[in-house]
C-alpha atoms as a PDB file:
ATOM      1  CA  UNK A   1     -44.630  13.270  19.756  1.00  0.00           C
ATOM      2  CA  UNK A   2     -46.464  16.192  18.401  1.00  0.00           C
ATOM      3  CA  UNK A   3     -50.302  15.601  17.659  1.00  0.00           C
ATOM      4  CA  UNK A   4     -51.336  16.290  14.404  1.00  0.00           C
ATOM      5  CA  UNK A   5     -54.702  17.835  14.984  1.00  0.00           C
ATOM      6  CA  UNK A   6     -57.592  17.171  12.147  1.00  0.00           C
ATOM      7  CA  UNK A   7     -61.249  18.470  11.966  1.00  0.00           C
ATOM      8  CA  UNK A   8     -63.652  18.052   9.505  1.00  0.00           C
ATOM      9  CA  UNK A   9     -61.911  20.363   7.224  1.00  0.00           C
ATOM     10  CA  UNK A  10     -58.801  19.461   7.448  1.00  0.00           C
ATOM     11  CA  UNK A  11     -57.009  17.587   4.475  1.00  0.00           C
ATOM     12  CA  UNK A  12     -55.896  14.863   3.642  1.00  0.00           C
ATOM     13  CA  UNK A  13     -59.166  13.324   3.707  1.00  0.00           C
ATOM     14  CA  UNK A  14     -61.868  15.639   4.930  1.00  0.00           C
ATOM     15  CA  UNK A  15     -63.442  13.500   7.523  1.00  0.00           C
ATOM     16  CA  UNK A  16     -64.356  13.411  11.700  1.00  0.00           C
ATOM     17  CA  UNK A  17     -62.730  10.741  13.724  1.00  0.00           C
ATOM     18  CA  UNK A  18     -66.362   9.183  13.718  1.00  0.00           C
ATOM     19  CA  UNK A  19     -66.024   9.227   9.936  1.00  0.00           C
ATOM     20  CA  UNK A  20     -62.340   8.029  10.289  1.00  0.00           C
ATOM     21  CA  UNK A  21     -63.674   5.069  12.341  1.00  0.00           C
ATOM     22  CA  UNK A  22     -66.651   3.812  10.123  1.00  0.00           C
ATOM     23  CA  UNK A  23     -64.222   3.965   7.362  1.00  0.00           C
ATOM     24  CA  UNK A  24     -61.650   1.829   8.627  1.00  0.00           C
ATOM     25  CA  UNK A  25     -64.456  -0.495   9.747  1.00  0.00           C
ATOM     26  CA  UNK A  26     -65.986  -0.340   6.307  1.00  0.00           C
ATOM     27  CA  UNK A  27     -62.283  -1.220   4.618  1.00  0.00           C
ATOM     28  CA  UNK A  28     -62.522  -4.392   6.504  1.00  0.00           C
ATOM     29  CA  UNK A  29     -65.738  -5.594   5.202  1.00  0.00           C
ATOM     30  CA  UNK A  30     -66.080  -4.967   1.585  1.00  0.00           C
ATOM     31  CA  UNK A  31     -64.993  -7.467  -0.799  1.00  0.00           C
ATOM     32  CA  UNK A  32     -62.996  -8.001  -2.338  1.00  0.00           C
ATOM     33  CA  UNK A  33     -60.258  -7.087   0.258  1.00  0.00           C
ATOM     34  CA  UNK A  34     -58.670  -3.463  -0.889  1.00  0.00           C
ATOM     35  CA  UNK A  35     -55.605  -4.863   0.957  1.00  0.00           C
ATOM     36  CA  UNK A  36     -53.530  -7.691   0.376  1.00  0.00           C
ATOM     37  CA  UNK A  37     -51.724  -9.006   3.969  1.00  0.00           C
ATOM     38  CA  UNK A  38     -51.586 -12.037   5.793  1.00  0.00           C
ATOM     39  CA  UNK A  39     -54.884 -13.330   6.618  1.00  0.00           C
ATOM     40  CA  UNK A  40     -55.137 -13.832   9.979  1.00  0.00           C
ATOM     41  CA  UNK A  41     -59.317 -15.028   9.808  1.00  0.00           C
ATOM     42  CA  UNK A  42     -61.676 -17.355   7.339  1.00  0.00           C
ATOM     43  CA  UNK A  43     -63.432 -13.998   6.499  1.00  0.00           C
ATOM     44  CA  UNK A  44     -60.367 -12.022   5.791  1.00  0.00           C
ATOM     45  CA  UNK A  45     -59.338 -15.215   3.594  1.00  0.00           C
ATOM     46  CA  UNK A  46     -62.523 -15.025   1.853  1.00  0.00           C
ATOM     47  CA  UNK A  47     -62.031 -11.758   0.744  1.00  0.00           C
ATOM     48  CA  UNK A  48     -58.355 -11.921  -0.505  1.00  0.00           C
ATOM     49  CA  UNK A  49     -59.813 -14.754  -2.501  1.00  0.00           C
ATOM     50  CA  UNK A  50     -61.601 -12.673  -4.740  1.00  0.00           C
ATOM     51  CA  UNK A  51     -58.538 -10.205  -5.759  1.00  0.00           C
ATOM     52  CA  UNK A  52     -57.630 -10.655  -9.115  1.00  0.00           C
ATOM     53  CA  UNK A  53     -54.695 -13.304 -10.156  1.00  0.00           C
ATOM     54  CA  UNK A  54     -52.613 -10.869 -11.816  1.00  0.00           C
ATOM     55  CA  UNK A  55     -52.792  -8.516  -8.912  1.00  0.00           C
ATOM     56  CA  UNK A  56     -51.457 -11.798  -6.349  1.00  0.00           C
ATOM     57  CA  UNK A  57     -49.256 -12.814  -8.603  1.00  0.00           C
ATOM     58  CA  UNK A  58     -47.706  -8.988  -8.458  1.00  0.00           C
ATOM     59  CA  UNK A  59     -48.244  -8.832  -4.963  1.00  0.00           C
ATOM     60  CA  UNK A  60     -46.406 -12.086  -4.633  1.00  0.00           C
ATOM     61  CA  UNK A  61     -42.993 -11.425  -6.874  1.00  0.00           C
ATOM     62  CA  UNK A  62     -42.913  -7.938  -4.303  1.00  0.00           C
ATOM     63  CA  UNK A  63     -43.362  -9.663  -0.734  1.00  0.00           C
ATOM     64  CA  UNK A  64     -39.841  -9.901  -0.330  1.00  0.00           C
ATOM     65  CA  UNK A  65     -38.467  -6.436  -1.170  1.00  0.00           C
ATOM     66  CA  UNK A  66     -37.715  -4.616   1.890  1.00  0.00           C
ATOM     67  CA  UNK A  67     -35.129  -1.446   2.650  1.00  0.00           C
ATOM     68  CA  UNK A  68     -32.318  -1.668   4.625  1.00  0.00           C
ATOM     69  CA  UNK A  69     -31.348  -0.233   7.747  1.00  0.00           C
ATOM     70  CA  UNK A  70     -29.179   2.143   6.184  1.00  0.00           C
ATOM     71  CA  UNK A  71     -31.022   2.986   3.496  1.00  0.00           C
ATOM     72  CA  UNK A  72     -34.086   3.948   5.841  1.00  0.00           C
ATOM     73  CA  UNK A  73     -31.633   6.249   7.860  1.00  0.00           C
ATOM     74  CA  UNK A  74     -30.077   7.525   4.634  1.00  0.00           C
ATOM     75  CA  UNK A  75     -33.211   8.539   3.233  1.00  0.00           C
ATOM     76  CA  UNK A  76     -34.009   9.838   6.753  1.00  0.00           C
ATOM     77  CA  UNK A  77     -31.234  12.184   6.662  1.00  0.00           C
ATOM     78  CA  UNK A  78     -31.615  13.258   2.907  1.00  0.00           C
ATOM     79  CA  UNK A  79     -35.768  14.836   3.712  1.00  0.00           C
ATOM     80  CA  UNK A  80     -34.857  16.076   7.039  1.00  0.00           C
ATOM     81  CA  UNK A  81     -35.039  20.127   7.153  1.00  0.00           C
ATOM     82  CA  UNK A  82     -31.003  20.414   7.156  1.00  0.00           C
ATOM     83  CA  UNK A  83     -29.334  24.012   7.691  1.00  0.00           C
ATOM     84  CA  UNK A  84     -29.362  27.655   5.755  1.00  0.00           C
ATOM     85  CA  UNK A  85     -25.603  26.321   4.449  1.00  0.00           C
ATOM     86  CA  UNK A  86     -26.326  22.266   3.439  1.00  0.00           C
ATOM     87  CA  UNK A  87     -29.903  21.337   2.489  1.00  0.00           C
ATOM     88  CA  UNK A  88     -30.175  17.744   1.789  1.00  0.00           C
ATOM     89  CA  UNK A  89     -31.087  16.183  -1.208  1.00  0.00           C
ATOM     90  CA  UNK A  90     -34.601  14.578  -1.053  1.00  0.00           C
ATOM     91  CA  UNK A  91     -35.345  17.889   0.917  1.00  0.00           C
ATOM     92  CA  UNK A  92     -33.614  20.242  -1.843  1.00  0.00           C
ATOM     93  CA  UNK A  93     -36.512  18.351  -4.687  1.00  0.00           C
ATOM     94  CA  UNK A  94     -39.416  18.752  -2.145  1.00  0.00           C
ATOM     95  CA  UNK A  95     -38.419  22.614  -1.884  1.00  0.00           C
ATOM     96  CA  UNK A  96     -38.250  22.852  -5.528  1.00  0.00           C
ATOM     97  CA  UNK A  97     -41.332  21.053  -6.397  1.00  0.00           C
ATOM     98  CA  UNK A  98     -43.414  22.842  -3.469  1.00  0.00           C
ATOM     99  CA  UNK A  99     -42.890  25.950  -5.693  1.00  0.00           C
ATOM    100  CA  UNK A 100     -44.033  24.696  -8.663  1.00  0.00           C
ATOM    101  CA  UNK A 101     -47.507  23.298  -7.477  1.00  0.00           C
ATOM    102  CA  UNK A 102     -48.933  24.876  -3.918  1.00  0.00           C
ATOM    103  CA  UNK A 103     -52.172  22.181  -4.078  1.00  0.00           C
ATOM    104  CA  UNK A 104     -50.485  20.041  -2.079  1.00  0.00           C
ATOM    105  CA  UNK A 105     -47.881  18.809   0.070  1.00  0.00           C
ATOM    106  CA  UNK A 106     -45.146  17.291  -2.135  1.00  0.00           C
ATOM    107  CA  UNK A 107     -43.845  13.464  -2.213  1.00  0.00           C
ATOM    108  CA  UNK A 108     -40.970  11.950  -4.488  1.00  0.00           C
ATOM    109  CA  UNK A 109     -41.342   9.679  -6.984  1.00  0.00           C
ATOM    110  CA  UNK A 110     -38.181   7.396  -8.090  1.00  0.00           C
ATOM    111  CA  UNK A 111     -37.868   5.846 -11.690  1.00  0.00           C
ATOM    112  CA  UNK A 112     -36.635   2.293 -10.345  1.00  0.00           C
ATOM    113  CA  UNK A 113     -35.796   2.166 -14.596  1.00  0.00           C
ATOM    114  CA  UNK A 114     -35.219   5.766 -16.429  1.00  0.00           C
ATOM    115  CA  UNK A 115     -34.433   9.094 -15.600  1.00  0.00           C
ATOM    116  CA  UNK A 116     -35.539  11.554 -13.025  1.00  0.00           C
ATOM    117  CA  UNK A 117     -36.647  15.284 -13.885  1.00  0.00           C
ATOM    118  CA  UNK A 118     -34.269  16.011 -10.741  1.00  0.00           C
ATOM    119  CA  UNK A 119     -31.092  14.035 -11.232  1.00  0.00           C
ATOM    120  CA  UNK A 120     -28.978  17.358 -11.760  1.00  0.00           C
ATOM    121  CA  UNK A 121     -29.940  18.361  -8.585  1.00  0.00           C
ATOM    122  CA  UNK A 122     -27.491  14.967  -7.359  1.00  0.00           C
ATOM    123  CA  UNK A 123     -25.215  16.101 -10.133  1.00  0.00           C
ATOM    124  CA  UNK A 124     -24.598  19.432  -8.408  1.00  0.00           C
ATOM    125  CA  UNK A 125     -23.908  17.599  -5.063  1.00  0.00           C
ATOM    126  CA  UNK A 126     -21.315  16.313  -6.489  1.00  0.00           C
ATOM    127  CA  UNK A 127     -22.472  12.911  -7.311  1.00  0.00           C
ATOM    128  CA  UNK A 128     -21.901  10.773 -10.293  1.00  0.00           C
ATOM    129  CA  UNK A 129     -25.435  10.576 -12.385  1.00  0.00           C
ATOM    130  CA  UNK A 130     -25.045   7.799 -15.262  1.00  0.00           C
ATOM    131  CA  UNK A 131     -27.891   5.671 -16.181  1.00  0.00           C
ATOM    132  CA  UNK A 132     -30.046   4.946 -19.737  1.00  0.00           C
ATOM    133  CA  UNK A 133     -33.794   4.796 -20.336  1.00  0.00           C
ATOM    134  CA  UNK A 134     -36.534   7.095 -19.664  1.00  0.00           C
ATOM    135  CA  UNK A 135     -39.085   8.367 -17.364  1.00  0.00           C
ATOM    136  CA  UNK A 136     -41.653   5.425 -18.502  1.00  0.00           C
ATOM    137  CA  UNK A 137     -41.358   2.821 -16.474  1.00  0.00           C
ATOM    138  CA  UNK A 138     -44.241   0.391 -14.791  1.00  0.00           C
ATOM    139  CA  UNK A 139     -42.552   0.554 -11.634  1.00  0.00           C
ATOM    140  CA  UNK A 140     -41.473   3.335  -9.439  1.00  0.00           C
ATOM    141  CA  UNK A 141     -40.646   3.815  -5.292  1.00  0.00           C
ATOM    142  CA  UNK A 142     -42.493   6.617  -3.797  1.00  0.00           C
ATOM    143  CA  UNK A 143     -41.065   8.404  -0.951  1.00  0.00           C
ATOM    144  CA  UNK A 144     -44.175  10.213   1.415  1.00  0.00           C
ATOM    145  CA  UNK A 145     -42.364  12.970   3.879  1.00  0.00           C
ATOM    146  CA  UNK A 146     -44.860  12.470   7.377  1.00  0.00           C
ATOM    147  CA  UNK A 147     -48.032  14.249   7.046  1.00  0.00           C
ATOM    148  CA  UNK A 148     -47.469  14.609   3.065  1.00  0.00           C
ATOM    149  CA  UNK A 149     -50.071  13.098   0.808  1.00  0.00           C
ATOM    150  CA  UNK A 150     -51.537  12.699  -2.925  1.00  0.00           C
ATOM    151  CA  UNK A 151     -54.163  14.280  -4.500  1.00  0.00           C
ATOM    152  CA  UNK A 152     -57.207  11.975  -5.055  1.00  0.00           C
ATOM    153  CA  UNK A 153     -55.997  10.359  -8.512  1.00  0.00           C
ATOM    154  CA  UNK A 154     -57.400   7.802 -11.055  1.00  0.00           C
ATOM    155  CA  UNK A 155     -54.927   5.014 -12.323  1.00  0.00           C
ATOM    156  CA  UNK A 156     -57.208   4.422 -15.476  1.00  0.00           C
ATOM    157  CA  UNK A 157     -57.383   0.856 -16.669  1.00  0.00           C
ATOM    158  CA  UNK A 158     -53.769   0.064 -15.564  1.00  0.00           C
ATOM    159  CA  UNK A 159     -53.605  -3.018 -13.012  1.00  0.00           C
ATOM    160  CA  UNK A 160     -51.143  -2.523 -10.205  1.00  0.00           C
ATOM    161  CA  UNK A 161     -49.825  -2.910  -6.562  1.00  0.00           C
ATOM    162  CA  UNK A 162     -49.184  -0.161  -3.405  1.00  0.00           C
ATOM    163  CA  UNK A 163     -46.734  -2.219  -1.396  1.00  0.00           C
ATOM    164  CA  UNK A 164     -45.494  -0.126   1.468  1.00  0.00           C
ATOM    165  CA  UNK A 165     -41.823  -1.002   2.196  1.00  0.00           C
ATOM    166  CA  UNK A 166     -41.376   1.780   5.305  1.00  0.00           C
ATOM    167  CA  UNK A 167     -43.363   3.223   7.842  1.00  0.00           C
ATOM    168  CA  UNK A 168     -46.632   3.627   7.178  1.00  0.00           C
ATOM    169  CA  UNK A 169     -49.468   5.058   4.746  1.00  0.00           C
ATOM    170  CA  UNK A 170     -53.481   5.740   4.674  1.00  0.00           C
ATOM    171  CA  UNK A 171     -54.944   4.695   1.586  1.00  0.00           C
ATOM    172  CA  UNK A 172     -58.480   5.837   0.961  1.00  0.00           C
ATOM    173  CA  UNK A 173     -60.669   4.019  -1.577  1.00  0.00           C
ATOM    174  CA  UNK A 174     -63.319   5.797  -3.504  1.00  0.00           C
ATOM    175  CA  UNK A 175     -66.321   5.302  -5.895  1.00  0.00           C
ATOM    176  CA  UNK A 176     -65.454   7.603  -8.532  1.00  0.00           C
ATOM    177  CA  UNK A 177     -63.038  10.643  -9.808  1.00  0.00           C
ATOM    178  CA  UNK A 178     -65.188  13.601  -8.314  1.00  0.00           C
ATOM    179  CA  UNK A 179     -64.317  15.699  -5.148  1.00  0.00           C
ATOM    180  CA  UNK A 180     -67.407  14.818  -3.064  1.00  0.00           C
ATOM    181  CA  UNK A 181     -67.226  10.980  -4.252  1.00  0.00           C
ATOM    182  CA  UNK A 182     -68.265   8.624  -2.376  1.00  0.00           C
ATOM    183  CA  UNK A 183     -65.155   7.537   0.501  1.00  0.00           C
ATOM    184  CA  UNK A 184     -65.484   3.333   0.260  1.00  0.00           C
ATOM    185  CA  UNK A 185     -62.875   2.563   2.901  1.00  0.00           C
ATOM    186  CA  UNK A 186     -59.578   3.831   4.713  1.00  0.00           C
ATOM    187  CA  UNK A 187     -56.943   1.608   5.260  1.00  0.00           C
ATOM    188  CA  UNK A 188     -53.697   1.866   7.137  1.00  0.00           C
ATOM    189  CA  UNK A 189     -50.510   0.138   5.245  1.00  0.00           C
ATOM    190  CA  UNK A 190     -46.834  -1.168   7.091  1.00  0.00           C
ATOM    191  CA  UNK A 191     -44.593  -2.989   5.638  1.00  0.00           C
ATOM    192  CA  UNK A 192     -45.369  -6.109   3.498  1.00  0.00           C
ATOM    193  CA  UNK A 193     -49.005  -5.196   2.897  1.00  0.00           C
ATOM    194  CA  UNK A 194     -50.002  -3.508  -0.537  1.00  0.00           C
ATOM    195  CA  UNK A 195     -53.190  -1.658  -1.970  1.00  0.00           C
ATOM    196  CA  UNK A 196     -54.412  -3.129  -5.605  1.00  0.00           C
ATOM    197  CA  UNK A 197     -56.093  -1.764  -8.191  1.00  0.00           C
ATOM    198  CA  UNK A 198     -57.666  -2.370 -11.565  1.00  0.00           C
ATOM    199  CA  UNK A 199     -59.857  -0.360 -14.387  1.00  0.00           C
ATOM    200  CA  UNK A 200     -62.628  -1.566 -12.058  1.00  0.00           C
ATOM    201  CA  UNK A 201     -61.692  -1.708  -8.321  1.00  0.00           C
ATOM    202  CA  UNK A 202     -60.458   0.260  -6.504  1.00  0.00           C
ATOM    203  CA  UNK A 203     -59.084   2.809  -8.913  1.00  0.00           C
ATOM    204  CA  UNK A 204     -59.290   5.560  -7.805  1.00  0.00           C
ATOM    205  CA  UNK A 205     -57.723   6.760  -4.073  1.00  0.00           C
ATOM    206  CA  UNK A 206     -55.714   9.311  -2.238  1.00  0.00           C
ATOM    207  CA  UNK A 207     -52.680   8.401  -0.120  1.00  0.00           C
ATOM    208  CA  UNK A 208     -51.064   9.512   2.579  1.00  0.00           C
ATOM    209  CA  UNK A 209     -48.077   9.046   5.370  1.00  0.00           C
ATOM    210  CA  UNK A 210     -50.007   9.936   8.864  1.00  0.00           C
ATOM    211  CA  UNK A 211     -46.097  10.163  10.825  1.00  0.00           C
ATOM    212  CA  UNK A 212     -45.227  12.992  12.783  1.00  0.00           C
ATOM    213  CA  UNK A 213     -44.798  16.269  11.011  1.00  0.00           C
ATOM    214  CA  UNK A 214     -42.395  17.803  13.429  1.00  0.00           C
ATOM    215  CA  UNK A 215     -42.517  20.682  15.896  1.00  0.00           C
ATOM    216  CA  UNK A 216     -42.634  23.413  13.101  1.00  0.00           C
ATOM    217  CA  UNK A 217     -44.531  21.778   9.799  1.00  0.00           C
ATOM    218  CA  UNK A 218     -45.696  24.666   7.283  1.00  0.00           C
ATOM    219  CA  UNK A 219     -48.920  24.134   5.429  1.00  0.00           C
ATOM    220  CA  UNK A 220     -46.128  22.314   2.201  1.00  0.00           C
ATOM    221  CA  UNK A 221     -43.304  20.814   4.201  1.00  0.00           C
ATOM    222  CA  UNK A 222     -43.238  18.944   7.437  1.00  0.00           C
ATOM    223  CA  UNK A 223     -40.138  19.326   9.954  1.00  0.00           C
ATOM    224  CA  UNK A 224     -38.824  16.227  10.463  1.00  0.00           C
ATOM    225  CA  UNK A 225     -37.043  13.009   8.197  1.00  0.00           C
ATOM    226  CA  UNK A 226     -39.575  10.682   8.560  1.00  0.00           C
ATOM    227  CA  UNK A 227     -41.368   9.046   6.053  1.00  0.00           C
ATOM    228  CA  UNK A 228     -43.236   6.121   4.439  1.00  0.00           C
ATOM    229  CA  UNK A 229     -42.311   4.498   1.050  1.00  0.00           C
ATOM    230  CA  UNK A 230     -44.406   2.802  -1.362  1.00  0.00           C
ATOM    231  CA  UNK A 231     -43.427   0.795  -4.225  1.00  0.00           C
ATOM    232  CA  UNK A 232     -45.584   0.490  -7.159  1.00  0.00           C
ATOM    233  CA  UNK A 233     -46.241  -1.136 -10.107  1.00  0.00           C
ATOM    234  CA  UNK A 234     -48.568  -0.475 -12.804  1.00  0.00           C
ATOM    235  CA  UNK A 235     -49.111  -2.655 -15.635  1.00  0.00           C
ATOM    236  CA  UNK A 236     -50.905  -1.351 -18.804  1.00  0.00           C
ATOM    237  CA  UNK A 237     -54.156  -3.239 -20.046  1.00  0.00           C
ATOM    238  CA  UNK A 238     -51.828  -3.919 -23.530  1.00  0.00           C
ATOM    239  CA  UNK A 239     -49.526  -5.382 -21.088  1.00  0.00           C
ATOM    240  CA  UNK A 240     -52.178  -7.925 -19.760  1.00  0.00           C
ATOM    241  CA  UNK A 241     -53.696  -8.493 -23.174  1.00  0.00           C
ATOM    242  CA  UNK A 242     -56.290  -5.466 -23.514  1.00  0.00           C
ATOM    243  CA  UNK A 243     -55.663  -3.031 -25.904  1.00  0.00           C
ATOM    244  CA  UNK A 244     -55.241   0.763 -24.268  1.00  0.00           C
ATOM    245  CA  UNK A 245     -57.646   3.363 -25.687  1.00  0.00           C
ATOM    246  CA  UNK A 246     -55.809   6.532 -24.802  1.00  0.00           C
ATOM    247  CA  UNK A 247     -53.152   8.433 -22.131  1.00  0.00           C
ATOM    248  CA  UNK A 248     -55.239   8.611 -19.300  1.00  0.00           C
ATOM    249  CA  UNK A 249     -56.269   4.703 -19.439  1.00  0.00           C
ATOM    250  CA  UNK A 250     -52.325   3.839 -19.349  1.00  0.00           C
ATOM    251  CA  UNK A 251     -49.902   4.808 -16.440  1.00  0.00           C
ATOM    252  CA  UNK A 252     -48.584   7.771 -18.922  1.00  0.00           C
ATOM    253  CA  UNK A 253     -51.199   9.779 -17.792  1.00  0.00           C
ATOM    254  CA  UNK A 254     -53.663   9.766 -14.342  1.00  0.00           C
ATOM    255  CA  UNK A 255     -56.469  11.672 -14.102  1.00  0.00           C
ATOM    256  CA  UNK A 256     -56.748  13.897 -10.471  1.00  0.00           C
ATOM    257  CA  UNK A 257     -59.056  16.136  -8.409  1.00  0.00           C
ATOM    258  CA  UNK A 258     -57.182  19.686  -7.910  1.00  0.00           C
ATOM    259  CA  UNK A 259     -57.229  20.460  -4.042  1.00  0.00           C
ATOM    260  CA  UNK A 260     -57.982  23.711  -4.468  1.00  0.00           C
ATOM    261  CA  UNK A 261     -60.355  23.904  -7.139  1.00  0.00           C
ATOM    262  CA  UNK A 262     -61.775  20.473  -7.262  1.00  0.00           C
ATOM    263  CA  UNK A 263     -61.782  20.440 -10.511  1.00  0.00           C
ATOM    264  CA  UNK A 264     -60.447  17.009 -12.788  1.00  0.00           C
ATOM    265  CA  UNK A 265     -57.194  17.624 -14.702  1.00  0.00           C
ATOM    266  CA  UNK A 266     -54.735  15.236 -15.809  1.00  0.00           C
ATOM    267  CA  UNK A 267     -51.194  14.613 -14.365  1.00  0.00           C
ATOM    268  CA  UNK A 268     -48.290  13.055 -17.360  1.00  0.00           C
ATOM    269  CA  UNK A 269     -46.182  10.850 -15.256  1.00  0.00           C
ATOM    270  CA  UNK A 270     -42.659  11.889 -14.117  1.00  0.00           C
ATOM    271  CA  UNK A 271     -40.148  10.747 -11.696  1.00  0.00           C
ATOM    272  CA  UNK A 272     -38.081  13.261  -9.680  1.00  0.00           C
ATOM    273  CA  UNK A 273     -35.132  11.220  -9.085  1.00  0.00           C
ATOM    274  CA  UNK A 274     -33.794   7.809 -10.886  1.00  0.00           C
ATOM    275  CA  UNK A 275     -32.944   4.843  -8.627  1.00  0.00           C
ATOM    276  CA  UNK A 276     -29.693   4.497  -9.187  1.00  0.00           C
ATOM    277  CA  UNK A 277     -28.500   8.296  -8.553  1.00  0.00           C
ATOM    278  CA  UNK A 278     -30.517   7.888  -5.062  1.00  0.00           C
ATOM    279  CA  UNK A 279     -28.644   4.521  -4.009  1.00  0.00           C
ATOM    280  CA  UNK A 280     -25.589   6.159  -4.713  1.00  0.00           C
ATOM    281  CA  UNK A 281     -26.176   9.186  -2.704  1.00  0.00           C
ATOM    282  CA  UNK A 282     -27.431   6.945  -0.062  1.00  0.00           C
ATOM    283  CA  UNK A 283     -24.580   4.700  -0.385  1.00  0.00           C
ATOM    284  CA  UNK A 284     -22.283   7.466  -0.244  1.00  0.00           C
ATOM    285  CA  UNK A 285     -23.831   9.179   2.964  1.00  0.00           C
ATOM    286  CA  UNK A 286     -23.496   5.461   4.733  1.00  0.00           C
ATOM    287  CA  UNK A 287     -19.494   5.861   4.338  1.00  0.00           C
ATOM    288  CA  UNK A 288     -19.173   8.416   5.521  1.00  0.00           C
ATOM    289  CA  UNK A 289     -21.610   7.975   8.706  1.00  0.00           C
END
């Protein structure tokens, strides 16, 4: 397995393993818990205590969603580098979208409802693209290609849920929107734990899939299929019986911290790719395996 060396400086989160370490211990002592799992002490109990109802009750309704074997290799084979003649789908989008913003490393992000800005893309492969709605939707699967991560981001005054279905993700929690914010705790996420948020805890964070990037990564794209997937859910504060104020307080709009210039600008929610054009393809693939 190739090592994935980090220093200081490196991204995603700018830290030293000593850092790395007092952050993970620090995730496991504030309260309330930034992670919702099994408790497996009275302490860890405590803390899960204080997470907000709405949040378990989301948590809850998710804890039985899980991928499939073959969708896990499908969507395997669909980000891994492919050949000069046949690149694959969920590879074809992360080429595409690596062009149009060079910040970061680019994940996916699939409408589980509505459209996806890259649907066509499935179109042109030959596969049939039929669904109704649009991109707005309070829940949406996103796919994080190893060593690929987020920008730090803001999820306003929306309530939601990170519940990782595969692999496995770094979440890091911090005080505020602002580049040198204060880091409150790094956790690591497998499947059937989630991440919360609120308007007040733990809003604002940066995510990331720590798997192995492959023999020949580039600074955007990894070499290799593997991934982790998240599935989200964000519920606006009209939706739990708050008025909203404006974009960036609803999940139309998040508020983020450019890599590269560190400065705060504001990111209108998308998805690349709808649901169900990516079960199909993935469907698909599996007959013919």
């Amino acid at each position: 397995m190739t090592e994935q060396k980090k220093t200081q400086d490196s991204p995603p989160f700018y830290i030293s393993k000593d850092q790395e370490a007092q952050l993970r211990l620090a995730a496991e002592k504030i309260s309330p818990s930034p992670a919702i799992t099994q408790a497996s002490s009275f302490d860890e109990y405590a803390r899960q205590l204080m997470v907000p109802p709405a949040v378990m009750d989301l948590a809850r309704k998710a804890a039985d969603i899980r991928f499939t074997t073959w969708e896990i290799e499908g969507i395997r084979q669909l980000l891994a580098p492919g050949t000069a003649d046949k690149v694959p789908l969920l590879r074809q989008i992360l080429i595409e979208k690596s062009k149009l913003d060079s910040s970061h490393p680019p994940y996916i992000r699939v409408a589980c409802t509505g459209k996806g800005d890259y649907d066509h893309i499935a179109a042109a492969h030959g596969y049939e693209v039929t669904h109704e709605g649009d991109y707005g939707s309070p829940v949406v699967l996103e796919i994080w290609p190893a060593q690929h991560y987020s920008p730090m981001h803001s999820h306003g005054e929306t309530t939601g849920i990170v519940y990782c279905l595969a692999g496995q993700l770094d979440v890091m929690c911090y005080a505020g929107l602002a580049w040198d914010a204060e880091k409150r705790g790094l956790l690591t996420l497998t499947p059937g734990q989630c991440a919360w948020l609120t308007k007040d805890t733990y809003a604002v964070h940066k995510v990331f899939c720590p798997l192995d990037g492959g023999p020949n990564p580039t600074p955007l794209l990894n070499d290799t299929g593997d991934f982790g997937a998240s599935f989200h859910v964000y519920l606006n504060q009209d939706e739990l019986g708050v008025a909203t104020v404006n974009d960036s307080d609803s999940r139309d709009a998040f508020d983020y911290i450019d890599e590269v210039t560190h400065e705060k600008k504001q990111f209108q929610t998308y998805s690349d790719l709808s649901w169900r054009v990516l079960r199909s393809v993935l469907a698909q693939n599996a007959r013919d395996w």
